[in-house]
Protein backbone atom coordinates (compact mmCIF):
# COMPACT_ATOMS: atom_id res chain seq x y z
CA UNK A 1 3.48 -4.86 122.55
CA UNK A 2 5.67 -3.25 120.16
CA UNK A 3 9.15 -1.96 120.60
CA UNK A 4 7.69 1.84 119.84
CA UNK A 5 5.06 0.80 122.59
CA UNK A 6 7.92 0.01 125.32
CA UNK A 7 9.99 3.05 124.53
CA UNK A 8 7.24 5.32 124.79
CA UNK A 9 5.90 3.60 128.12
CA UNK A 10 2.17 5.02 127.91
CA UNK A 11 3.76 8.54 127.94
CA UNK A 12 5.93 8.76 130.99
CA UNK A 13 8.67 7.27 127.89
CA UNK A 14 10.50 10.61 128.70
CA UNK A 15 10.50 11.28 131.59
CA UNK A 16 11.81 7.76 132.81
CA UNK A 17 14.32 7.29 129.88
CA UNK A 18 15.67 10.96 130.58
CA UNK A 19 15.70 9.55 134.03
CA UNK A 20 17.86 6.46 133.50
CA UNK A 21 20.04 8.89 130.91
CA UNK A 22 20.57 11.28 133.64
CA UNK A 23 21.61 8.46 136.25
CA UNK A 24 23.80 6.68 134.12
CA UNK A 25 25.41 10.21 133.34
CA UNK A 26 25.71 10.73 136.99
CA UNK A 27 27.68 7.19 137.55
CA UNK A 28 30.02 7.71 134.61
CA UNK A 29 30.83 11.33 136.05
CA UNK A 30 31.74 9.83 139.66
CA UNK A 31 33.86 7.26 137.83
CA UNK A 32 35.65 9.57 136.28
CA UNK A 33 36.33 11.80 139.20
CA UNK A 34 37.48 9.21 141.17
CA UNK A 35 39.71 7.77 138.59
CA UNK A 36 41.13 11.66 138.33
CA UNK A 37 41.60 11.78 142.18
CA UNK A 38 43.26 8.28 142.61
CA UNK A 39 45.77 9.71 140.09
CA UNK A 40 46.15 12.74 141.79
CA UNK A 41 46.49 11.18 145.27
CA UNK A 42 48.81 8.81 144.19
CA UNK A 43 51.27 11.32 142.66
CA UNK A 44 51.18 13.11 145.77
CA UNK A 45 52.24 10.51 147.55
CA UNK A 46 54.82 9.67 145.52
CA UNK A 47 56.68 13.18 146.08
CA UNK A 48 56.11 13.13 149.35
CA UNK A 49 58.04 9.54 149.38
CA UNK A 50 60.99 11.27 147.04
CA UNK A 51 61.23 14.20 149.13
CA UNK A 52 61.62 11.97 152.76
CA UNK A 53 63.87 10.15 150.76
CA UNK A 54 66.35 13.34 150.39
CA UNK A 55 66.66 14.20 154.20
């Protein structure tokens, strides 16, 4: 077996690379977003802190 061979997977090579592609596209999305929202959150709650602070 070749390298051409395993890549190309009897011809399914598409569909299950293009599978792992769209999976691992999926996961770097979510990371992202939650990254994004963590920030978000956390800025939040630091002007909600600041703004009990001034009562």
């Amino acid at each position: 077996m070749n390298w051409a061979e395993f890549f190309a997977m009897k011809g399914y090579g598409l569909y299950v690379w293009g599978s792992y592609g769209a999976a691992f596209l999926v996961f770097i999305i979510e990371i992202i977003l939650v990254r994004h929202k963590r920030k978000i959150t956390l800025q939040q709650l630091r002007l909600m802190r600041d703004a009990g602070e001034g009562q």
